[in-house]
PDB file of N, CA and C in Angstrom:
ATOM      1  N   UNK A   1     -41.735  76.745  -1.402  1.00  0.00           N
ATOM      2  CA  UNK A   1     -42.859  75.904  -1.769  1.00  0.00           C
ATOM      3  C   UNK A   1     -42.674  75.453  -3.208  1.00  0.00           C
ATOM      4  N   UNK A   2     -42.632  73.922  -3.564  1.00  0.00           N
ATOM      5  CA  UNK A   2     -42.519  73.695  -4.305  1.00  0.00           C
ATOM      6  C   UNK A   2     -43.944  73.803  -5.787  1.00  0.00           C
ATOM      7  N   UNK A   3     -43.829  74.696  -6.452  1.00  0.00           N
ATOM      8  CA  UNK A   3     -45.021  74.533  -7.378  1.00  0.00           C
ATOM      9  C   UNK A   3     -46.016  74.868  -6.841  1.00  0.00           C
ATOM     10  N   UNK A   4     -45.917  75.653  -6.132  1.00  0.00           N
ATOM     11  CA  UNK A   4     -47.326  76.289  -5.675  1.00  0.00           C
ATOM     12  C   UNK A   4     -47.821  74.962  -5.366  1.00  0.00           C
ATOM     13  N   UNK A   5     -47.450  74.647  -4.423  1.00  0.00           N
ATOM     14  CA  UNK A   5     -48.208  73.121  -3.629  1.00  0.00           C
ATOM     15  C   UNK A   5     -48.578  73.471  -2.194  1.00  0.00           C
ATOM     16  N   UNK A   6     -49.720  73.258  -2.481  1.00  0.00           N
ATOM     17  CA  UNK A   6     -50.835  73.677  -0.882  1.00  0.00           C
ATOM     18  C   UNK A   6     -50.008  72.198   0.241  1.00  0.00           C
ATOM     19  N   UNK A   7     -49.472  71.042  -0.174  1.00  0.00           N
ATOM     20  CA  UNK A   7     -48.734  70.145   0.655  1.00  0.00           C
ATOM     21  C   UNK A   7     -47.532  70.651   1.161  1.00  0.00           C
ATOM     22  N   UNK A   8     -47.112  71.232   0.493  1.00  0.00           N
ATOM     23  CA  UNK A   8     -45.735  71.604   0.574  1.00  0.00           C
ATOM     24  C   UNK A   8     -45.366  72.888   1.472  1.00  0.00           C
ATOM     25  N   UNK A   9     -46.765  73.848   1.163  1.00  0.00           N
ATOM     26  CA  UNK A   9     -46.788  75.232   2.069  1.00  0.00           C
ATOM     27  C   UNK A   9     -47.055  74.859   3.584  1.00  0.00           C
ATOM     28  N   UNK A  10     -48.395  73.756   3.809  1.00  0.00           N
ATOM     29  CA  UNK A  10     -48.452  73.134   5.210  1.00  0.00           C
ATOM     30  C   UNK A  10     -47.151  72.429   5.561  1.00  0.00           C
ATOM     31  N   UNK A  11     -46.649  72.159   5.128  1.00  0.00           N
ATOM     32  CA  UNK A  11     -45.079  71.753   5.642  1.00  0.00           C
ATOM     33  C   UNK A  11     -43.949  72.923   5.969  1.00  0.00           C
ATOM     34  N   UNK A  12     -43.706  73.843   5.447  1.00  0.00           N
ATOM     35  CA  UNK A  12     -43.493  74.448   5.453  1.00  0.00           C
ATOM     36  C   UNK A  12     -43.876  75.988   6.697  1.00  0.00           C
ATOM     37  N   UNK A  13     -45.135  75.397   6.784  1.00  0.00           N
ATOM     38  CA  UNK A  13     -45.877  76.256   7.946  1.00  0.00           C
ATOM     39  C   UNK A  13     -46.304  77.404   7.374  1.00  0.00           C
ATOM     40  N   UNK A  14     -46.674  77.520   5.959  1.00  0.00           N
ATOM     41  CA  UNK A  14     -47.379  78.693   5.470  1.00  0.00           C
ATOM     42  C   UNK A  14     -48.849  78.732   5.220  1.00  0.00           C
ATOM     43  N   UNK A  15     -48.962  77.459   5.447  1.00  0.00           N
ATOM     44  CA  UNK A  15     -50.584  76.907   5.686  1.00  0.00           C
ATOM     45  C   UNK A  15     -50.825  76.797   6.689  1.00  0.00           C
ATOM     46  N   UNK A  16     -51.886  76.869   7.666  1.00  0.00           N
ATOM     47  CA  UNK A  16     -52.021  76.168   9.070  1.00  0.00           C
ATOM     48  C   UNK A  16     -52.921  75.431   8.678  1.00  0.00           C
ATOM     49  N   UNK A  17     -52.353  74.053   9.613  1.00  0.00           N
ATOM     50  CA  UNK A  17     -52.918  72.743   9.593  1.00  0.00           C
ATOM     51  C   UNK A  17     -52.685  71.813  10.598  1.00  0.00           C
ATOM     52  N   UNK A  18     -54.085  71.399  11.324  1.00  0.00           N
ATOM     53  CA  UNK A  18     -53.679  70.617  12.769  1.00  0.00           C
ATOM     54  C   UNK A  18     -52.767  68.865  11.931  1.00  0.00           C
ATOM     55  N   UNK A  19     -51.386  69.087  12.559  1.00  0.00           N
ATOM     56  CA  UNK A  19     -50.930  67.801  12.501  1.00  0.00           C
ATOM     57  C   UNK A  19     -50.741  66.938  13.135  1.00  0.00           C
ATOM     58  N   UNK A  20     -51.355  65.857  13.066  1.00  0.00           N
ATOM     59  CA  UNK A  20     -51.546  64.260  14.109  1.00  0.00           C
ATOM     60  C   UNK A  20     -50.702  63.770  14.166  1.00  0.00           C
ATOM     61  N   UNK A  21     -49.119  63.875  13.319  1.00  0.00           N
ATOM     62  CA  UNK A  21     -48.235  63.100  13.466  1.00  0.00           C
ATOM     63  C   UNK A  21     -47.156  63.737  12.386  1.00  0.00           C
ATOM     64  N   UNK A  22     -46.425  63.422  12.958  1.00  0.00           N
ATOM     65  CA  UNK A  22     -45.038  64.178  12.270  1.00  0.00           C
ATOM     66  C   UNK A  22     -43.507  63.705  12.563  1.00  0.00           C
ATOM     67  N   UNK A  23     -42.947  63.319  11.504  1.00  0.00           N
ATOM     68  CA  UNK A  23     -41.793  62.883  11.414  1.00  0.00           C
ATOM     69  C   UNK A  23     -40.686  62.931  10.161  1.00  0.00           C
ATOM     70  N   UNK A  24     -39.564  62.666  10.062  1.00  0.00           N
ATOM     71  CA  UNK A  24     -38.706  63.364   9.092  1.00  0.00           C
ATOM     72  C   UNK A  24     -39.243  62.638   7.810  1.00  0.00           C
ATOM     73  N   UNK A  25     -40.118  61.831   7.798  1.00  0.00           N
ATOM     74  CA  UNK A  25     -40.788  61.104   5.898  1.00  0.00           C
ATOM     75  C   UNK A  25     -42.036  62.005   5.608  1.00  0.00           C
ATOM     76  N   UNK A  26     -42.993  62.026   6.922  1.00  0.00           N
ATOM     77  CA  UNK A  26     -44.125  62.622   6.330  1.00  0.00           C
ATOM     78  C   UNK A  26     -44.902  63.491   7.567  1.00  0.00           C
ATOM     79  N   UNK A  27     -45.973  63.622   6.939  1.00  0.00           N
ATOM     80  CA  UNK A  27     -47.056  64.399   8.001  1.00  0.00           C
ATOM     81  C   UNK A  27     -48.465  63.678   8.061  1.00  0.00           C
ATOM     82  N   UNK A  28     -48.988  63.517   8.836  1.00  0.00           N
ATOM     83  CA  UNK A  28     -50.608  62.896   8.998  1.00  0.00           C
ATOM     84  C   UNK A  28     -51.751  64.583   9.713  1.00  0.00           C
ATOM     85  N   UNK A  29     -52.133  64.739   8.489  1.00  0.00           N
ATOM     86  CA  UNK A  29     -53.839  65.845   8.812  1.00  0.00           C
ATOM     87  C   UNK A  29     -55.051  65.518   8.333  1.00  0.00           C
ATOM     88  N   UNK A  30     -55.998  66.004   9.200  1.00  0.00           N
ATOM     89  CA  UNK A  30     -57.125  66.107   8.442  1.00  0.00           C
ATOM     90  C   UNK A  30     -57.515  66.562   7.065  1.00  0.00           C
ATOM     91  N   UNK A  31     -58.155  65.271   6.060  1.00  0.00           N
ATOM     92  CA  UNK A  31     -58.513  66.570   4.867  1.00  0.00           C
ATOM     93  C   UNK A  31     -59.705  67.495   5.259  1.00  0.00           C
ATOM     94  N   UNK A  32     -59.453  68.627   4.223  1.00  0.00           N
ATOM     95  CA  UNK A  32     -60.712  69.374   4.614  1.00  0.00           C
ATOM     96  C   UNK A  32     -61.789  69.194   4.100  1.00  0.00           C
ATOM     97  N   UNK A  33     -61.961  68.217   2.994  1.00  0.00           N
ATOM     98  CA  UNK A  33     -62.847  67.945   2.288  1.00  0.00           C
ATOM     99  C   UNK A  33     -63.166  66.546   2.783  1.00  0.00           C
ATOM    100  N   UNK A  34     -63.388  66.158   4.032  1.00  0.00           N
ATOM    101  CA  UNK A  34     -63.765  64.694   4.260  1.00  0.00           C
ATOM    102  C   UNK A  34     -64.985  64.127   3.412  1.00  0.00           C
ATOM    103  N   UNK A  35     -64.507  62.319   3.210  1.00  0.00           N
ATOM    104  CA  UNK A  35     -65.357  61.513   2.332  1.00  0.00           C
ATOM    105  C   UNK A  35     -65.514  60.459   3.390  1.00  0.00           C
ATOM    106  N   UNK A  36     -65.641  60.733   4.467  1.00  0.00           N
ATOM    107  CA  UNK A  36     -65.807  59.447   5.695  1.00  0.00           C
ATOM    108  C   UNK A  36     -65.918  60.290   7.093  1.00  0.00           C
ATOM    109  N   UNK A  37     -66.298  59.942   7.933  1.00  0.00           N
ATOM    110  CA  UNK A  37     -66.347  60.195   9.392  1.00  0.00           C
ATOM    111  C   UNK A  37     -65.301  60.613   9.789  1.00  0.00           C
ATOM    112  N   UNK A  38     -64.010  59.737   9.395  1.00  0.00           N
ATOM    113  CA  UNK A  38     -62.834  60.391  10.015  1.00  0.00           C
ATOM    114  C   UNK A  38     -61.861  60.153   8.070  1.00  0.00           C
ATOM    115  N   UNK A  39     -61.306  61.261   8.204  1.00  0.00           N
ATOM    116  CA  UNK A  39     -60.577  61.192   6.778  1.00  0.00           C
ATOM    117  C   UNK A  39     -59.482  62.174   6.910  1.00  0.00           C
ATOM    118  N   UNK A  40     -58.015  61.359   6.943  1.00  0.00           N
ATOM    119  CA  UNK A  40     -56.692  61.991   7.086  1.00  0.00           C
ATOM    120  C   UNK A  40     -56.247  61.997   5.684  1.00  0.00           C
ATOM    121  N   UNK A  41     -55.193  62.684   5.599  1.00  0.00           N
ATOM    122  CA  UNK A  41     -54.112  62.221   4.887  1.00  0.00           C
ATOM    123  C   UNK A  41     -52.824  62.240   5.137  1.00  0.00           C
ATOM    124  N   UNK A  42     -51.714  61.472   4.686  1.00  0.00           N
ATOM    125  CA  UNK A  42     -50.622  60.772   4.851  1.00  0.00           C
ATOM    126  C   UNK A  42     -49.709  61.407   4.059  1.00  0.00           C
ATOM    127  N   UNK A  43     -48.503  62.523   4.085  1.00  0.00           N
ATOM    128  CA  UNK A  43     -48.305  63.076   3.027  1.00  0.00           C
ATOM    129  C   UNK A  43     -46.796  63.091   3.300  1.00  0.00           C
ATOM    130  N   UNK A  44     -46.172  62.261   2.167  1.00  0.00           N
ATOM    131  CA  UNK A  44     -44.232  62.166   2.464  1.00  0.00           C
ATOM    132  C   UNK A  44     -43.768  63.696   2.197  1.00  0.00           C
ATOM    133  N   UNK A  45     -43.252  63.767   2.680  1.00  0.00           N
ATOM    134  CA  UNK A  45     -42.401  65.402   3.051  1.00  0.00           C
ATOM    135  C   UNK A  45     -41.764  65.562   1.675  1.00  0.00           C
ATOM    136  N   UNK A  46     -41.103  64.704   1.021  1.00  0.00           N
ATOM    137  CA  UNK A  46     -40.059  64.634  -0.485  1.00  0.00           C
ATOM    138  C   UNK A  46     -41.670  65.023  -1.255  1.00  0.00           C
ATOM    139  N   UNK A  47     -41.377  66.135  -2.420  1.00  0.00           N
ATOM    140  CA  UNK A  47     -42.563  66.606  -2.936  1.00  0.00           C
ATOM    141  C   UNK A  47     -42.219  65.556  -4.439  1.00  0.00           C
ATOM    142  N   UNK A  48     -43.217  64.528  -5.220  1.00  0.00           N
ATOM    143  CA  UNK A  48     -43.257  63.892  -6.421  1.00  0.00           C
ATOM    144  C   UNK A  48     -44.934  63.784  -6.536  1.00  0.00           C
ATOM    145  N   UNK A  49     -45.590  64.224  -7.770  1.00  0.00           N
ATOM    146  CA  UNK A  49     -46.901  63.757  -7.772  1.00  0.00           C
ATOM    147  C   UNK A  49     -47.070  62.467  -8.313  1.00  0.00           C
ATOM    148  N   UNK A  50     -46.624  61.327  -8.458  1.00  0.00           N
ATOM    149  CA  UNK A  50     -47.040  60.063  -9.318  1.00  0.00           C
ATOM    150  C   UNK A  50     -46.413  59.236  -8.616  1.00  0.00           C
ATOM    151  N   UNK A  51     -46.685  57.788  -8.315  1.00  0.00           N
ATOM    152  CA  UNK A  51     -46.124  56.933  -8.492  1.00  0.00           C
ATOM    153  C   UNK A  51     -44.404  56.388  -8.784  1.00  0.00           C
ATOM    154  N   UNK A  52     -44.882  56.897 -10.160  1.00  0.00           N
ATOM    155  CA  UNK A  52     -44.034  56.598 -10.979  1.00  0.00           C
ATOM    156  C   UNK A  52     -42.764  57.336 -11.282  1.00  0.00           C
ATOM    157  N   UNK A  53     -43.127  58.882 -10.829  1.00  0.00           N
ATOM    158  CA  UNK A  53     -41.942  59.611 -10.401  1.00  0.00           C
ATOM    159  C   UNK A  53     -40.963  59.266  -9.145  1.00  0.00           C
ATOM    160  N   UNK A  54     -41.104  58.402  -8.214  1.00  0.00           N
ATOM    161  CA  UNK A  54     -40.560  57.971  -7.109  1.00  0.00           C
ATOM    162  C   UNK A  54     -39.128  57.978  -7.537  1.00  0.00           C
ATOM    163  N   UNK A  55     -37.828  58.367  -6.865  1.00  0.00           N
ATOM    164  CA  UNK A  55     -36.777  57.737  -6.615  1.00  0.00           C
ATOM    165  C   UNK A  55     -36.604  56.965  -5.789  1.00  0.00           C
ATOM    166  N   UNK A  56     -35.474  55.683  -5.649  1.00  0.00           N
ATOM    167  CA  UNK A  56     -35.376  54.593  -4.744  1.00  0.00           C
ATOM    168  C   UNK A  56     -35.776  55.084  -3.112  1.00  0.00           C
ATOM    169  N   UNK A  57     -34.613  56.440  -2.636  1.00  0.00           N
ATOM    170  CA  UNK A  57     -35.457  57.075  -1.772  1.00  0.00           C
ATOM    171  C   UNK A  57     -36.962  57.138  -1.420  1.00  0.00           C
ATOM    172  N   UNK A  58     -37.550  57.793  -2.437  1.00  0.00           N
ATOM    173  CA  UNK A  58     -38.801  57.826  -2.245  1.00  0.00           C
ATOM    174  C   UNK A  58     -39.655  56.489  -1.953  1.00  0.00           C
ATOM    175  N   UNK A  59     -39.022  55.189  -2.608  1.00  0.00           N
ATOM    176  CA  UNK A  59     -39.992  54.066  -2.578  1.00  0.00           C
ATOM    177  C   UNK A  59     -39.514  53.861  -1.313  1.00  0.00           C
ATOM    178  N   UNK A  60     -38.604  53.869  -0.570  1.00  0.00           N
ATOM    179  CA  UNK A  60     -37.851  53.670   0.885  1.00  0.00           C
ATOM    180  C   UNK A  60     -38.864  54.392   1.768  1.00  0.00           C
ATOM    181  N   UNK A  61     -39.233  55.894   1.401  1.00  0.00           N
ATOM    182  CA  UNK A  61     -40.030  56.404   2.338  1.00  0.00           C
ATOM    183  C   UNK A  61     -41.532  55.936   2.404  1.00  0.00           C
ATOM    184  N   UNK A  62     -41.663  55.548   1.325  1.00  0.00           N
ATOM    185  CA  UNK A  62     -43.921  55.260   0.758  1.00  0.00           C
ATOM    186  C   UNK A  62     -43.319  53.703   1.745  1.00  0.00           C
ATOM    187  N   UNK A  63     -42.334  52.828   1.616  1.00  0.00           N
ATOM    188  CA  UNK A  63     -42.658  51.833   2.237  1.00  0.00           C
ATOM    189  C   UNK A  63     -42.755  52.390   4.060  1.00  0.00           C
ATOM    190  N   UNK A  64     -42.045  53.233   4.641  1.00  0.00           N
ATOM    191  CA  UNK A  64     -41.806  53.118   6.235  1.00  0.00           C
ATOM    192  C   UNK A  64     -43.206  53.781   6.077  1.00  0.00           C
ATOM    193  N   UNK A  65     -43.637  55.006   5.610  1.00  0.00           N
ATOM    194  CA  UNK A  65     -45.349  55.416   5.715  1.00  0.00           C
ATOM    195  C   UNK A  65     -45.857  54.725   5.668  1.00  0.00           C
ATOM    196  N   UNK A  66     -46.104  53.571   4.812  1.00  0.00           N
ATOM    197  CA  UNK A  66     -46.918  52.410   4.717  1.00  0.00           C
ATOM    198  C   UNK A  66     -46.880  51.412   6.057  1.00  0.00           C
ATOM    199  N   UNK A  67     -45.803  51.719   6.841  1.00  0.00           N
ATOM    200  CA  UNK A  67     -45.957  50.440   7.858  1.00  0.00           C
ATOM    201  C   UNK A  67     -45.961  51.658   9.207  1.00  0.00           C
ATOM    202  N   UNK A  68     -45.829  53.064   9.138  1.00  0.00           N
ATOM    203  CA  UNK A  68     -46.233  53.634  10.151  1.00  0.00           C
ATOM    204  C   UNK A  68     -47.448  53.797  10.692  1.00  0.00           C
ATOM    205  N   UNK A  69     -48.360  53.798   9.267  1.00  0.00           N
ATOM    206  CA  UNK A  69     -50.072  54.237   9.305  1.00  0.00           C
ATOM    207  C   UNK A  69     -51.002  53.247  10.437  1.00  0.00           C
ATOM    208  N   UNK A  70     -50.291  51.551  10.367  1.00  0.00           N
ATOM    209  CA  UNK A  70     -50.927  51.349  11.263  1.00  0.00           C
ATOM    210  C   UNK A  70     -50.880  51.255  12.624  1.00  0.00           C
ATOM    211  N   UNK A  71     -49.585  51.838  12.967  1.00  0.00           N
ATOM    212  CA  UNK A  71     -49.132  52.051  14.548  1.00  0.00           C
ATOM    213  C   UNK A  71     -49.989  53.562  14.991  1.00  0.00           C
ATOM    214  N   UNK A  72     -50.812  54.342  14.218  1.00  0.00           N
ATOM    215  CA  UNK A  72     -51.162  55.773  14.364  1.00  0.00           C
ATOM    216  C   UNK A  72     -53.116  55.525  14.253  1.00  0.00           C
ATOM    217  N   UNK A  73     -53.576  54.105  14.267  1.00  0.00           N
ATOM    218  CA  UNK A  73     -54.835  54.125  14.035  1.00  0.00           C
ATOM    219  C   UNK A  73     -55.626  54.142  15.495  1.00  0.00           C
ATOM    220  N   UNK A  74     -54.498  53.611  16.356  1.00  0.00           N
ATOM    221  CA  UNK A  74     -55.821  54.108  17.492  1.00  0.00           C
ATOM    222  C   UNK A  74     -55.895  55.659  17.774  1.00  0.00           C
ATOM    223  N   UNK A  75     -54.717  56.217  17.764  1.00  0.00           N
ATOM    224  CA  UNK A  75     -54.246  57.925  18.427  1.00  0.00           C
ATOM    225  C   UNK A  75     -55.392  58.337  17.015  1.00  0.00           C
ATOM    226  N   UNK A  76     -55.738  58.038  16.069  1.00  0.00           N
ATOM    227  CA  UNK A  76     -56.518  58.571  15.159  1.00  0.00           C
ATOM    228  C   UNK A  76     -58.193  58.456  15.124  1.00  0.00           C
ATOM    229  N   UNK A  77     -58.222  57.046  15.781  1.00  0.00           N
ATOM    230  CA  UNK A  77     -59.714  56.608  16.162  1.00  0.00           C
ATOM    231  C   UNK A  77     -59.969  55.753  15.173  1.00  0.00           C
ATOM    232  N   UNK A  78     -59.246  55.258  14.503  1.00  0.00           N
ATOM    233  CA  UNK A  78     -59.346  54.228  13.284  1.00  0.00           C
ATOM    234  C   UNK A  78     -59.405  52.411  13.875  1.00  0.00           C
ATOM    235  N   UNK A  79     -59.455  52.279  15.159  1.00  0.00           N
ATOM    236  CA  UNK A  79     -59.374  50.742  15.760  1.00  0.00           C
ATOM    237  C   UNK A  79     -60.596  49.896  14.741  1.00  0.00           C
ATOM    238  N   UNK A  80     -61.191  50.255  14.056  1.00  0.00           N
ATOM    239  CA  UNK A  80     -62.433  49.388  13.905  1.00  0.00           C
ATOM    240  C   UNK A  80     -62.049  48.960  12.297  1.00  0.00           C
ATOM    241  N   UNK A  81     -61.292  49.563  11.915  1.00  0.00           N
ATOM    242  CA  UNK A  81     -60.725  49.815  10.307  1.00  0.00           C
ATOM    243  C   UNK A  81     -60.557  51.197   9.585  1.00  0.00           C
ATOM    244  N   UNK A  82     -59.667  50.903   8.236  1.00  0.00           N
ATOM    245  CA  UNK A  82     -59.310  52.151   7.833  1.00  0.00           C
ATOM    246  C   UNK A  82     -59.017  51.590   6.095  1.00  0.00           C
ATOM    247  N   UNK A  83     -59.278  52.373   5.603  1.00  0.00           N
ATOM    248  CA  UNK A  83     -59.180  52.602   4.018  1.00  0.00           C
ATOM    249  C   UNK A  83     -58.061  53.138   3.462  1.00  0.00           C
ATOM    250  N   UNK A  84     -57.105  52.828   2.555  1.00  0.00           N
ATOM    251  CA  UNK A  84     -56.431  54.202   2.243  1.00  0.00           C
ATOM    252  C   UNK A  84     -56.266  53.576   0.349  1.00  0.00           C
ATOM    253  N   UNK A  85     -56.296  54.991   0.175  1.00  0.00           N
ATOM    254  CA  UNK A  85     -56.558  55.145  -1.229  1.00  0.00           C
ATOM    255  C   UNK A  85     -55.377  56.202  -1.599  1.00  0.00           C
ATOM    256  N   UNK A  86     -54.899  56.139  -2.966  1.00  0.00           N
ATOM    257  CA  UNK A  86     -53.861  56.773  -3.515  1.00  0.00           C
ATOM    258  C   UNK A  86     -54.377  57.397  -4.742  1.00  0.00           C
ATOM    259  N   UNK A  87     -54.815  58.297  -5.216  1.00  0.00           N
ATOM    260  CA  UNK A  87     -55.252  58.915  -6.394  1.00  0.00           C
ATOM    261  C   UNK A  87     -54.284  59.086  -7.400  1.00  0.00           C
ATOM    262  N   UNK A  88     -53.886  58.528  -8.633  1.00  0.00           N
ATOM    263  CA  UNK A  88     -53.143  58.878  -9.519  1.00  0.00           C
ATOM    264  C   UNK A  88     -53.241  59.710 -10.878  1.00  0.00           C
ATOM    265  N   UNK A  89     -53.045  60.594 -11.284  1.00  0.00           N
ATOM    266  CA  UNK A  89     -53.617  62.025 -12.372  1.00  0.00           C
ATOM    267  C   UNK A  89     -55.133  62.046 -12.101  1.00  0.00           C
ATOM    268  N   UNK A  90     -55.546  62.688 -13.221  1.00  0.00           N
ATOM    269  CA  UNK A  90     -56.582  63.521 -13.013  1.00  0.00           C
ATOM    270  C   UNK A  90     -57.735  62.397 -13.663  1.00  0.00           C
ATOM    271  N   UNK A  91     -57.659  61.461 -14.074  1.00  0.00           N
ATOM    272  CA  UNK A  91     -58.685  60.653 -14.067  1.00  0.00           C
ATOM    273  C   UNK A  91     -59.433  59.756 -12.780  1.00  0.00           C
ATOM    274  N   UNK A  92     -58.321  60.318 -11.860  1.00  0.00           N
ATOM    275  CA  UNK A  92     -58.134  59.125 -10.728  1.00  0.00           C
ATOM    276  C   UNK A  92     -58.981  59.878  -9.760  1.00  0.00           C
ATOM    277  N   UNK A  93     -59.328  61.294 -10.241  1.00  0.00           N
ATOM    278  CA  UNK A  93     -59.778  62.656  -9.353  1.00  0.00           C
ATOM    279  C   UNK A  93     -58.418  63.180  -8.031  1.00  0.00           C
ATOM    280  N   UNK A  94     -57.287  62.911  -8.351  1.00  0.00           N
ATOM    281  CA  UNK A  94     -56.255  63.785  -7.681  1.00  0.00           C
ATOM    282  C   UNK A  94     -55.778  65.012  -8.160  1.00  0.00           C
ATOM    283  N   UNK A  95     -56.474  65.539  -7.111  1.00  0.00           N
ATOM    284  CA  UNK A  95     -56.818  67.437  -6.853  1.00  0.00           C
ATOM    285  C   UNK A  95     -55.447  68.181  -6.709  1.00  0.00           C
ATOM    286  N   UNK A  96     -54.386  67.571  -5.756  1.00  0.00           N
ATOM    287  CA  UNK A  96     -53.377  68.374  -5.344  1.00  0.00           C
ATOM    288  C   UNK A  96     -52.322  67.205  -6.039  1.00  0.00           C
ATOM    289  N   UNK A  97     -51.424  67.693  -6.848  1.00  0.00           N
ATOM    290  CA  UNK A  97     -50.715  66.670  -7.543  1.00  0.00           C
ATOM    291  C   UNK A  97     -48.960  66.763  -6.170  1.00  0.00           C
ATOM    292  N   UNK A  98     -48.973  66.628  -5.295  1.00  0.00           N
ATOM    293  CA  UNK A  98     -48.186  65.576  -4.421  1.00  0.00           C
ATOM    294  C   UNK A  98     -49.005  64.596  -4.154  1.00  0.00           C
ATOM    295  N   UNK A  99     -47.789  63.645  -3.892  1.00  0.00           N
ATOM    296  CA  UNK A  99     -48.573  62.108  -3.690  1.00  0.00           C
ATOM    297  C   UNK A  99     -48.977  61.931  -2.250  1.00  0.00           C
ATOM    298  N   UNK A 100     -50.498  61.698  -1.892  1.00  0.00           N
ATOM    299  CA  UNK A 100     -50.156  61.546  -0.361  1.00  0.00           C
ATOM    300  C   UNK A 100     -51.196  60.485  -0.784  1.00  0.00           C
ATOM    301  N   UNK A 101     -51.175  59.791   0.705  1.00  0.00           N
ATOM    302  CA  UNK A 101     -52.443  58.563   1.137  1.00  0.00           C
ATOM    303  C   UNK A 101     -53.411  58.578   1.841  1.00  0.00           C
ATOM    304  N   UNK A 102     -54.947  59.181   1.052  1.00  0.00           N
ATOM    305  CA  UNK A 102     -55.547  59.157   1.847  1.00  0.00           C
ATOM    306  C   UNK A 102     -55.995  58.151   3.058  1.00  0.00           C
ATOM    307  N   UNK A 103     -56.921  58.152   3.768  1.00  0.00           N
ATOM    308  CA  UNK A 103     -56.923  57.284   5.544  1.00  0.00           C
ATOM    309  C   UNK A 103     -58.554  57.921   5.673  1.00  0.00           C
ATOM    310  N   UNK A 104     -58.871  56.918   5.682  1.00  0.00           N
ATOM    311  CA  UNK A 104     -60.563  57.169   5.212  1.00  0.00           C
ATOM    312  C   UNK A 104     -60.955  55.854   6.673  1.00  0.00           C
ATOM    313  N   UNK A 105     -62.168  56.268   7.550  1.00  0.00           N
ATOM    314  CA  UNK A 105     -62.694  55.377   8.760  1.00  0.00           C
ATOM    315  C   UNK A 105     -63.616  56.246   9.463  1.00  0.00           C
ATOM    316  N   UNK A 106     -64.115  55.278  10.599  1.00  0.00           N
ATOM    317  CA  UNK A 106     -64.476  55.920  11.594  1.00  0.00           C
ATOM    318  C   UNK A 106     -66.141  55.616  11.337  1.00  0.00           C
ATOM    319  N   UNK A 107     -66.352  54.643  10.049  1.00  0.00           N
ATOM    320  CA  UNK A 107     -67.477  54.343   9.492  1.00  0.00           C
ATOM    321  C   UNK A 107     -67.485  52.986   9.118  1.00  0.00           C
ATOM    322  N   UNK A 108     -68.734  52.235   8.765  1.00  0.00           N
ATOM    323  CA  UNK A 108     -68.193  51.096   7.796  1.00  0.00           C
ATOM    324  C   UNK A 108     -68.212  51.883   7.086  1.00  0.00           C
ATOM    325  N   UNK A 109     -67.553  51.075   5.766  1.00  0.00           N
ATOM    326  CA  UNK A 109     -67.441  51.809   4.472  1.00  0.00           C
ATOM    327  C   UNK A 109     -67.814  51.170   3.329  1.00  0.00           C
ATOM    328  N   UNK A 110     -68.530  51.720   2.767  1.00  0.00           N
ATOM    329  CA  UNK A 110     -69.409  51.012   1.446  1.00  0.00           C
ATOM    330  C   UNK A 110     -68.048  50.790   0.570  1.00  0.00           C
ATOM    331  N   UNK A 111     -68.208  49.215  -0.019  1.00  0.00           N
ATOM    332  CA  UNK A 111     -67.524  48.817  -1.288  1.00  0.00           C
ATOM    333  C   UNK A 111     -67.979  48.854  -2.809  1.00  0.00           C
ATOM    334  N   UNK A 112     -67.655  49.674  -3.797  1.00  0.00           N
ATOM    335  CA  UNK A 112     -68.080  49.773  -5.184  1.00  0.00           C
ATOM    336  C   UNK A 112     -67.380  48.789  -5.486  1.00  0.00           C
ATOM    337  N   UNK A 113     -68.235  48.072  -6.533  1.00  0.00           N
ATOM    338  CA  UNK A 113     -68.652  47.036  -7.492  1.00  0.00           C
ATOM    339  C   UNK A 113     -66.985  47.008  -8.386  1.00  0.00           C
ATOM    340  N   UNK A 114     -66.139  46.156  -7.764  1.00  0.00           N
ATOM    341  CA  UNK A 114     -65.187  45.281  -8.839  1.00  0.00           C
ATOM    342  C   UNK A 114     -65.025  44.551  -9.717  1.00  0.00           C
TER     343      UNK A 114
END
């Protein structure tokens, strides 16, 4: 486990955690702290917390996650729409510093003021 990372131990299988989808980039679970009706997260298997830490790899993998999420919205219950949000440091309120994507639905969803 990298850094004592609660992402990294559920991968690993030292956490139990129901997984919706699984493949050699990432994993799709429930958070446990849902902020919506239905609220996953999207989490690349390669452990980096930022952005900005990405290697080319890594931007290779955030792009195929990015175009897997919406082949996985009906098996998820997301047909009506889905949100996903990326938290970056601790101003951003990201709790577990791997990068995953949250997947927020299953509701409308209120928009704050841009």
């Amino acid at each position: 486990m990298k850094n004592n990372c609660v992402f990294c131990a559920i991968q690993a299988g030292e956490i139990p955690s129901e997984k919706f989808y699984e493949d050699e980039r990432m994993i799709v679970i429930k958070d446990i702290e849902p902020k919506a009706a239905l609220h996953y997260l999207a989490i690349p298997k390669r452990h980096y917390k930022l952005l900005g830490e990405m290697t080319e790899s890594d931007r290779e993998d955030l792009g195929k996650i990015f175009a897997t999420i919406p082949s996985l919205a009906e098996k998820l219950g997301l047909e009506g729409g889905y949100r996903l949000i990326i938290n970056q440091g601790d101003d951003a309120g990201q709790t577990v510093f791997h990068l995953h994507i949250h997947i927020l639905g299953g509701q409308k969803m209120d928009f704050p003021e841009l």
